[in-house]
Protein backbone atom coordinates (compact mmCIF):
# COMPACT_ATOMS: atom_id res chain seq x y z
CA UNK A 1 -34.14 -40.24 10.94
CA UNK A 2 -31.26 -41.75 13.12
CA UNK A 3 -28.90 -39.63 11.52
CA UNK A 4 -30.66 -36.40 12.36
CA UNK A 5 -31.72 -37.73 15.64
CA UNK A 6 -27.60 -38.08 16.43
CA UNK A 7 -26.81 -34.99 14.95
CA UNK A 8 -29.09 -32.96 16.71
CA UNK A 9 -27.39 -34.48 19.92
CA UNK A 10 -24.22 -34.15 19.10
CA UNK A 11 -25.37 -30.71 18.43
CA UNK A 12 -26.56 -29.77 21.51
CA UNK A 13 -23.88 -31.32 23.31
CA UNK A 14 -21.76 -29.66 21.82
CA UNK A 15 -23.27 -26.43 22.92
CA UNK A 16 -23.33 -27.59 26.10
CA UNK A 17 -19.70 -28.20 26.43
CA UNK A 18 -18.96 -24.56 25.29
CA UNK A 19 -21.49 -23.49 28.06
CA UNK A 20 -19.86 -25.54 30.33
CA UNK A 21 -16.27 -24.04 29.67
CA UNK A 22 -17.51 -20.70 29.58
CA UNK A 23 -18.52 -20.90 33.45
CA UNK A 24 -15.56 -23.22 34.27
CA UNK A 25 -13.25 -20.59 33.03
CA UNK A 26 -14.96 -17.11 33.61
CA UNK A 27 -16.08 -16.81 30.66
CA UNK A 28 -18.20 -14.01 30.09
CA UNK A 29 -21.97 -14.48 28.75
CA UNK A 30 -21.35 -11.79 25.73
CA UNK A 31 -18.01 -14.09 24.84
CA UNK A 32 -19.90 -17.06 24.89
CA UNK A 33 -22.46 -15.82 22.74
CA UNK A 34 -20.06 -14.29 20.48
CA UNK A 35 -17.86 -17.52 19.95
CA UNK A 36 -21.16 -19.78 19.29
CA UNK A 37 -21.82 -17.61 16.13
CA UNK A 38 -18.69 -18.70 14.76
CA UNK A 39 -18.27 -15.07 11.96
CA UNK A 40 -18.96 -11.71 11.31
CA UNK A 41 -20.02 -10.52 7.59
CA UNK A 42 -18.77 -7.30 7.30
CA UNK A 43 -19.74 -4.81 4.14
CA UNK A 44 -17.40 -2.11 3.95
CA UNK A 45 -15.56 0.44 1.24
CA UNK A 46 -12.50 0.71 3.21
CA UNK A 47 -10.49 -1.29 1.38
CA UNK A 48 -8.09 -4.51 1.67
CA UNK A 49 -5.57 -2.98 3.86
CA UNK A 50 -7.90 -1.27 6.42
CA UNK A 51 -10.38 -4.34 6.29
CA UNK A 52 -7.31 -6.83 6.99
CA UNK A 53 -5.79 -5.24 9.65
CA UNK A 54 -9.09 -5.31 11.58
CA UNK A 55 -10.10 -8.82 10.48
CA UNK A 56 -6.58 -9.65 12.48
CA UNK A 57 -7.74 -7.46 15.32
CA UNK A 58 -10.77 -9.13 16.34
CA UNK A 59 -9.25 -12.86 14.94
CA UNK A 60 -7.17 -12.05 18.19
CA UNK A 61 -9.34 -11.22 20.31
CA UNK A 62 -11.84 -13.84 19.81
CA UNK A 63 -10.06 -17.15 18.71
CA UNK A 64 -12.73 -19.36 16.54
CA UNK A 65 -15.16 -16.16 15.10
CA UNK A 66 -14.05 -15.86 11.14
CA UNK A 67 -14.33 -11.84 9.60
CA UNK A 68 -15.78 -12.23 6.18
CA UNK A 69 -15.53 -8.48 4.29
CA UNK A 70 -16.49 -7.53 1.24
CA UNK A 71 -14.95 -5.09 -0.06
CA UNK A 72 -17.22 -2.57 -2.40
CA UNK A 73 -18.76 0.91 -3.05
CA UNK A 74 -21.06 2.19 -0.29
CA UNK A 75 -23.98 2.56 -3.01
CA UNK A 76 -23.42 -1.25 -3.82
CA UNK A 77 -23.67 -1.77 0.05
CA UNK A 78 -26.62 0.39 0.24
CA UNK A 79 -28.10 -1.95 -2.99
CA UNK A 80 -27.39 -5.07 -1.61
CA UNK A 81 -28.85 -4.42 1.96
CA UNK A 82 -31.68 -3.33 -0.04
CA UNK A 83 -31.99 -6.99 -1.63
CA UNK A 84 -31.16 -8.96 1.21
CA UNK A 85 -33.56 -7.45 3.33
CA UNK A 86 -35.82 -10.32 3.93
CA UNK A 87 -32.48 -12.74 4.47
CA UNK A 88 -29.69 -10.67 5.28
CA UNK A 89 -26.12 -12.03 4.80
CA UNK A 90 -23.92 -9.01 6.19
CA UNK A 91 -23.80 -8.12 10.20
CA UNK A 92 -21.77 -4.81 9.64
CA UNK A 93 -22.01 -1.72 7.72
CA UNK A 94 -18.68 -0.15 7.94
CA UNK A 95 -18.67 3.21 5.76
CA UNK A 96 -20.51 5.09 3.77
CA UNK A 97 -21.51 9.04 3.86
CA UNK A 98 -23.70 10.17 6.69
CA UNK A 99 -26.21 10.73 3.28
CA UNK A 100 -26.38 6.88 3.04
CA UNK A 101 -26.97 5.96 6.07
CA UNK A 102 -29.67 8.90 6.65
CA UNK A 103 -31.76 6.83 3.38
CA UNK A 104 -31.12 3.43 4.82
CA UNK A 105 -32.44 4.24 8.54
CA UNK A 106 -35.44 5.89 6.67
CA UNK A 107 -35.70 2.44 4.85
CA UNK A 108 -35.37 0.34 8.34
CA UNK A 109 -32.73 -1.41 7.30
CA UNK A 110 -30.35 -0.30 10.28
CA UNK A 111 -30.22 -1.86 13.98
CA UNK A 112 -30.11 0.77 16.81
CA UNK A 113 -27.17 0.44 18.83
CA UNK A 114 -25.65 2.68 21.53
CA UNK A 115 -21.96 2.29 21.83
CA UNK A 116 -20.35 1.61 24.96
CA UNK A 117 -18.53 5.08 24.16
CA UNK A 118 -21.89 7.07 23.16
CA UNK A 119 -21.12 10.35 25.27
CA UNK A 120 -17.88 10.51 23.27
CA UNK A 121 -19.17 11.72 20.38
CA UNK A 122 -21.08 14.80 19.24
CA UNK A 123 -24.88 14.81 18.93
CA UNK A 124 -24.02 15.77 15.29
CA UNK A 125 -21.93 13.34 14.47
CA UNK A 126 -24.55 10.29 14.63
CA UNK A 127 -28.00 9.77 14.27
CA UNK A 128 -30.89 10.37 16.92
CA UNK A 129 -31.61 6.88 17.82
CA UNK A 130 -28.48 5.59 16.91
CA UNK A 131 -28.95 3.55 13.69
CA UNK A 132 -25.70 5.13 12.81
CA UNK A 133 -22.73 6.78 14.33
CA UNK A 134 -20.06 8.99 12.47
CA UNK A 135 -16.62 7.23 12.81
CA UNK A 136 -14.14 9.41 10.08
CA UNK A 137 -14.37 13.17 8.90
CA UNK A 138 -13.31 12.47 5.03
CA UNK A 139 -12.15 15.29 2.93
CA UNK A 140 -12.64 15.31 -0.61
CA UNK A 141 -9.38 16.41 -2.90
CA UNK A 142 -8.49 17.53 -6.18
CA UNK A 143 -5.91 14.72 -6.47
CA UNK A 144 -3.33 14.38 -9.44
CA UNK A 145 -0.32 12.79 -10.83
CA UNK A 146 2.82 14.92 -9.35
CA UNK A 147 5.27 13.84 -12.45
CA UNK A 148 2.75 14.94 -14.53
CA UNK A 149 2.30 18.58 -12.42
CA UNK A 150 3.28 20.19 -10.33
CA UNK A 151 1.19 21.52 -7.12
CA UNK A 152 1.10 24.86 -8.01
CA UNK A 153 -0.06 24.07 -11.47
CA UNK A 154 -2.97 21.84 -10.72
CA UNK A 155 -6.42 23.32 -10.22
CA UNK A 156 -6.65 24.64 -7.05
CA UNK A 157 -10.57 25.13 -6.68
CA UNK A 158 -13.19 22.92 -8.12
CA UNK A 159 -14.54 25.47 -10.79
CA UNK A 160 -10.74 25.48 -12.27
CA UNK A 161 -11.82 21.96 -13.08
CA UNK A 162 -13.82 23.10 -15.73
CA UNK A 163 -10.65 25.09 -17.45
CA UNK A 164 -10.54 23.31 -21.70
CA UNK A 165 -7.23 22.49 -20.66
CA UNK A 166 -8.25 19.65 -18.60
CA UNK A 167 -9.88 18.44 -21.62
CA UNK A 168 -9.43 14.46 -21.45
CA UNK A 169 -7.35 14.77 -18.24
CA UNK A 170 -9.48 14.29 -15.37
CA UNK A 171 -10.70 10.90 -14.43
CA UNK A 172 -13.37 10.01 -12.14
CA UNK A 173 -14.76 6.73 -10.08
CA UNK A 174 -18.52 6.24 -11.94
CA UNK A 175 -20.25 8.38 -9.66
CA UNK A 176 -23.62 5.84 -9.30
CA UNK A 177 -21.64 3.19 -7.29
CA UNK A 178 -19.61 5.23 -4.97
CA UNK A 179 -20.66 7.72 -2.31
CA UNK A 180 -17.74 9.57 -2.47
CA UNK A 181 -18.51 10.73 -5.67
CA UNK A 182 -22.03 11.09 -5.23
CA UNK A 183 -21.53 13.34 -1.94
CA UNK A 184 -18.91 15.71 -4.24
CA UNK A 185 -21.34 15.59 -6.91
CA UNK A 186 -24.61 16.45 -4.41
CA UNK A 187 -22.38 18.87 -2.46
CA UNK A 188 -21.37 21.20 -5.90
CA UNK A 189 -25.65 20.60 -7.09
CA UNK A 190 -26.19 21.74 -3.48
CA UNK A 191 -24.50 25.17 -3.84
CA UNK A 192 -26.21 26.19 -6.44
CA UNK A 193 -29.08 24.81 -4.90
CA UNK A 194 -29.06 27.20 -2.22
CA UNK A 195 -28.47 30.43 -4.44
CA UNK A 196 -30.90 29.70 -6.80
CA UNK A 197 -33.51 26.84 -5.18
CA UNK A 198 -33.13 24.96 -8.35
CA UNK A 199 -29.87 22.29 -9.16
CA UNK A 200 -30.26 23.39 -13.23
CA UNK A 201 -26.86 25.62 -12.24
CA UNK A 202 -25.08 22.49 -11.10
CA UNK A 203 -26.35 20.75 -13.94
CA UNK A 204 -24.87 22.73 -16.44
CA UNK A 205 -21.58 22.59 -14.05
CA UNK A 206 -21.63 19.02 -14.16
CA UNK A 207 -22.15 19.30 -17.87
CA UNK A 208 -18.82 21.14 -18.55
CA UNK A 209 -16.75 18.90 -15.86
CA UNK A 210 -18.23 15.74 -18.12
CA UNK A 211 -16.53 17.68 -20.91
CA UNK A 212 -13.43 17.58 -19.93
CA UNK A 213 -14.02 14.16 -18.41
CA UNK A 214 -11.71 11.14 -19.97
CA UNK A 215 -13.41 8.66 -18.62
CA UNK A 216 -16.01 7.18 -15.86
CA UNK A 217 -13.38 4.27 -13.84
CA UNK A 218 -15.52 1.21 -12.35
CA UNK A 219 -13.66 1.65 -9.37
CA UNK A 220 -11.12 3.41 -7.26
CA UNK A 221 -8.34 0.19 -7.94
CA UNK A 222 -9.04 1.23 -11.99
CA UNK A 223 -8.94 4.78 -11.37
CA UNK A 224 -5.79 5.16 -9.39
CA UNK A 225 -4.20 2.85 -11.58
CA UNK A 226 -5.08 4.85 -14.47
CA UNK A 227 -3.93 8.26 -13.08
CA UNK A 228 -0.10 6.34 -12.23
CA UNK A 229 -0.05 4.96 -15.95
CA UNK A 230 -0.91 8.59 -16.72
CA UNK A 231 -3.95 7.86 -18.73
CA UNK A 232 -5.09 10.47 -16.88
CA UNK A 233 -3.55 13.71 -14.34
CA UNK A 234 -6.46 14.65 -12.29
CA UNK A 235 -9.46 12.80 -10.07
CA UNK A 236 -11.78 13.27 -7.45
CA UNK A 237 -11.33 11.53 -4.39
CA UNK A 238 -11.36 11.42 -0.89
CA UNK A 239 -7.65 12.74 1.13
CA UNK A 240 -7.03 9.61 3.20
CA UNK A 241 -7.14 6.79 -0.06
CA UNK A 242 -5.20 9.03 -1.39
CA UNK A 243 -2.39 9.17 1.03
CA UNK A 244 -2.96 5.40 1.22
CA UNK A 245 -1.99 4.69 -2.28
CA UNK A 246 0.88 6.81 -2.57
CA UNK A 247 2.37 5.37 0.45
CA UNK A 248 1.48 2.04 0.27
CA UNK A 249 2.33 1.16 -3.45
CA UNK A 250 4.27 4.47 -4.36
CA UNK A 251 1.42 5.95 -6.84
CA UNK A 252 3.09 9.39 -7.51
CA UNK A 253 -0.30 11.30 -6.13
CA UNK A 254 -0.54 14.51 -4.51
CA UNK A 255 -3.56 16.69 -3.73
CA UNK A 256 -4.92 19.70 -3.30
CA UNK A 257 -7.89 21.38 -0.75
CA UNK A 258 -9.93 23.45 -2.95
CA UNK A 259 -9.65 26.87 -2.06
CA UNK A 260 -13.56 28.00 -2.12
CA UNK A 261 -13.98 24.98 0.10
CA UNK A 262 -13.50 21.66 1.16
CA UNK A 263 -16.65 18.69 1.23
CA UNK A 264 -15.69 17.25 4.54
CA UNK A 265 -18.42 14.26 4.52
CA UNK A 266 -19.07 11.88 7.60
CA UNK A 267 -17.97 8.59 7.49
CA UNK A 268 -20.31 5.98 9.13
CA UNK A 269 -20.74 2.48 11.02
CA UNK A 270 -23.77 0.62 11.67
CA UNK A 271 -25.56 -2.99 12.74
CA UNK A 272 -27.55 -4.31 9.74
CA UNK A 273 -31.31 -5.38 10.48
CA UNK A 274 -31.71 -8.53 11.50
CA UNK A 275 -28.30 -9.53 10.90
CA UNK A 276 -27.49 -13.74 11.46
CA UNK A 277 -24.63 -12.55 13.64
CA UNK A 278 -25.74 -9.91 16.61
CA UNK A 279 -22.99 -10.39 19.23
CA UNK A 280 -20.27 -10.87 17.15
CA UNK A 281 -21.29 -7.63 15.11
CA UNK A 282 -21.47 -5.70 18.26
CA UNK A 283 -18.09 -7.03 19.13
CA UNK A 284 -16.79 -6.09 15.75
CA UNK A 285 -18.40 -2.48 15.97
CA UNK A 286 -16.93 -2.03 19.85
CA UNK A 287 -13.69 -3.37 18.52
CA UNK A 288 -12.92 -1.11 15.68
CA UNK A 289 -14.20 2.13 17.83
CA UNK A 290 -12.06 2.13 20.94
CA UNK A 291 -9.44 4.52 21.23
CA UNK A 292 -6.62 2.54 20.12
CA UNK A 293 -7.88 1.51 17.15
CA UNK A 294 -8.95 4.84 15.88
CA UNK A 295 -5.26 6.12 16.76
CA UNK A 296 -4.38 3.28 14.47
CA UNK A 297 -6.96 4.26 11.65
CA UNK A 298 -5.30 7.95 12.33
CA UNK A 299 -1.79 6.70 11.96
CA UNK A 300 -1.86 4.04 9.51
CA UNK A 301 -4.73 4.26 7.32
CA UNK A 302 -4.78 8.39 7.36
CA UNK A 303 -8.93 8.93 9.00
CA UNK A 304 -9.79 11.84 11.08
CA UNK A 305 -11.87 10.57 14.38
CA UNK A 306 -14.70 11.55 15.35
CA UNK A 307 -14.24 10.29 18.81
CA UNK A 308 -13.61 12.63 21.24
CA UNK A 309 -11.36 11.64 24.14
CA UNK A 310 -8.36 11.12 22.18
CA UNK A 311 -5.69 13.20 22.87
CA UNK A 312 -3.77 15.30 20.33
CA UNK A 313 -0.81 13.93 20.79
CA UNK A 314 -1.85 10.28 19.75
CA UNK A 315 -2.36 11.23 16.03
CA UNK A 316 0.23 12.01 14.03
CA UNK A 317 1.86 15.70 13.09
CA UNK A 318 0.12 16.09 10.02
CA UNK A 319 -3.66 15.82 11.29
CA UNK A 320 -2.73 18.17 14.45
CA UNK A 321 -1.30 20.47 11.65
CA UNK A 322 -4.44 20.37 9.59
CA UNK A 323 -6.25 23.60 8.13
CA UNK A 324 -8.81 23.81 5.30
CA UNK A 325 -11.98 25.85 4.29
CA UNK A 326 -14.53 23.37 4.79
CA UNK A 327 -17.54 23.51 2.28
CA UNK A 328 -20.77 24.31 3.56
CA UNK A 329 -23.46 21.47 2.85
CA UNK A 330 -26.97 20.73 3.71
CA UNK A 331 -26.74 16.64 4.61
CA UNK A 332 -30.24 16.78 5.15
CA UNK A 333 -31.14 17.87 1.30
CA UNK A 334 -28.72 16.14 0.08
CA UNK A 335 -30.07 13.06 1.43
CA UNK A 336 -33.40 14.09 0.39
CA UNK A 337 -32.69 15.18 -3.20
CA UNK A 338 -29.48 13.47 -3.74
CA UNK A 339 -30.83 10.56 -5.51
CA UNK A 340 -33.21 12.52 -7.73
CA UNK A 341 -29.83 14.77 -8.66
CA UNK A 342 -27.54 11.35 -9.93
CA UNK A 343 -30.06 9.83 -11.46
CA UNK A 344 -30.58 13.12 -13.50
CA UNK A 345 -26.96 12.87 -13.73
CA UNK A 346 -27.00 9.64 -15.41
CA UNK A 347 -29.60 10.36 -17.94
CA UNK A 348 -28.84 13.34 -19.16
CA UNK A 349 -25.64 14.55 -18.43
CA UNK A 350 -23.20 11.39 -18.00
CA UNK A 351 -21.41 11.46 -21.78
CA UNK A 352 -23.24 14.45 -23.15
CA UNK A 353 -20.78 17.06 -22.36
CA UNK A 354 -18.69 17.83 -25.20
CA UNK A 355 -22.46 17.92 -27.46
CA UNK A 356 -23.37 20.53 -25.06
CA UNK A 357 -20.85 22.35 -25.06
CA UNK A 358 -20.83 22.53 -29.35
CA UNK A 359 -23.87 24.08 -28.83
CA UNK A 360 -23.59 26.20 -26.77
């Protein structure tokens, strides 16, 4: 009982003492509250380099508060949220499709937060009350080894995927983890969808890419290795990782916009539930989102903003330059249905291809 009795002093003491310094030397209340928290857990898909750069970002500006990231899918975000709703472990949800985050508001596991930059952004790009706000505009590519073709010889719309001479050539990230995949996937359901009102047309589509589908990849490390070893020539994936790769470890990738049009998803942030770690999430959320850091992410890490103060000529030549045909979607039935479509996708379609096609 001593023991705890002196610990719990020297506890409180302790937190007196930063109290004590924070009005000795100015410091702010939100700074104070911040560096008593000690971390931020952040969950994010963005991958080592983006993640790292930011974890030294916000080291800086707040001495003593540790960034913990994970790095995985946004479906394996969206899963462990899920789990950890009644204890969560993460403070920050940084990416995922706007599709993602539309499910987990509905599931109230999202805090509301307004931004200190809220009138910068179009009513479009985030949600109503502000569980989430869009940060990137992501194309999705037809990506491919360039030793292996060249651009004018890969496919240059998504239906010359389905060509037999792709047969055991394409590659894809297994669609059930990653939203990427599941957006493309939901997106090419979804225009059938709207033609027909059914997704049996997108089925069968699905059907014939699986046919000329090598294999399923764990994840987007395993993929893009595969497609430099030349396992493979041709994925699915989103512009910016692949601009990443091939400049940052020399993958020989290039990519095409498909012609009939583009799936240009929404990238999102957001404050878990009941997260441990309030004002240092809301530090880490400001952080990443002021105008210098998104010219960064523009720069460096290849993501379109969504904010919109920032000047054209803060991001570089070739996102000034940029035209595409962007896809038209329906976010809101893809959010809706989108679930019901994979897991379809999973049961009956995922491996069963090739069989389909022999009897057809």
């Amino acid at each position: 009982m001593r023991r705890d009795s002196t610990g719990t002093r020297w506890k409180i003491s302790g937190i007196v003492l930063v109290l004590l310094l924070a009005v000795m030397y100015g410091i702010g209340e939100g700074e104070t509250e911040i560096s008593l928290e000690k971390r931020v857990v952040v969950y994010s898909p963005h991958g080592k380099e983006m993640l790292s750069e930011f974890e030294q970002r916000f080291e800086a500006a707040y001495p003593g508060v540790d960034v913990q990231w994970m790095d995985m899918g946004s479906e394996d975000v969206l899963d462990r949220v899920r789990s950890e709703r009644r204890n969560p472990q993460g403070d920050v949800w940084w990416g995922a499709p706007s599709t993602t985050f539309i499910r987990a508001a509905q599931e109230e596991l999202l805090e509301p937060y307004v931004p200190s930059w809220a009138d910068l952004i179009a009513p479009s790009f985030r949600d109503s009350a502000y569980r989430w706000v869009g940060t990137f505009q992501t194309p999705e590519v037809i990506a491919f080894n360039r030793e292996m073709l060249t651009k004018a010889e890969a496919p240059q719309d998504w239906d010359d995927l389905l060509d037999p001479k792709w047969r055991d050539r394409i590659i894809i990230r297994y669609p059930l983890a990653s939203g990427t995949m599941r957006t493309i996937f939901g997106a090419i359901i979804g225009r059938f969808y709207r033609e027909t009102g059914s997704p049996e047309k997108g089925y069968e589509w699905l059907l014939r890419l699986d046919a000329n589908t090598k294999t399923y990849a764990a994840n987007p490390t395993l993929m893009q290795q595969k497609i430099a070893r030349r396992e493979g020539v041709l994925t699915l994936w989103n512009m910016p990782d692949i601009v990443l790769q091939t400049e940052t470890y020399g993958y020989p990738f290039d990519f095409v916009f498909p012609r009939s049009g583009t799936v240009v998803l929404m990238d999102g942030l957001a404050l878990i539930a009941g997260a441990k770690h309030p004002h240092a999430a809301k530090a880490f959320y400001e952080l990443i989102t002021t105008p210098e850091s998104f010219v960064v992410q523009a720069s460096r890490f290849h993501r379109i903003p969504t904010r919109m103060d920032l000047s054209k000529e803060e991001l570089p030549q070739w996102m000034r330059d940029l035209s595409m045909e962007v896809m038209e979607v329906d976010w809101n039935l893809l959010a809706e249905q989108g679930g019901a479509w994979m897991a379809y996708w999973d049961t009956h379609i995922k491996g069963k291809g090739r069989k389909w096609m022999e009897g057809r």
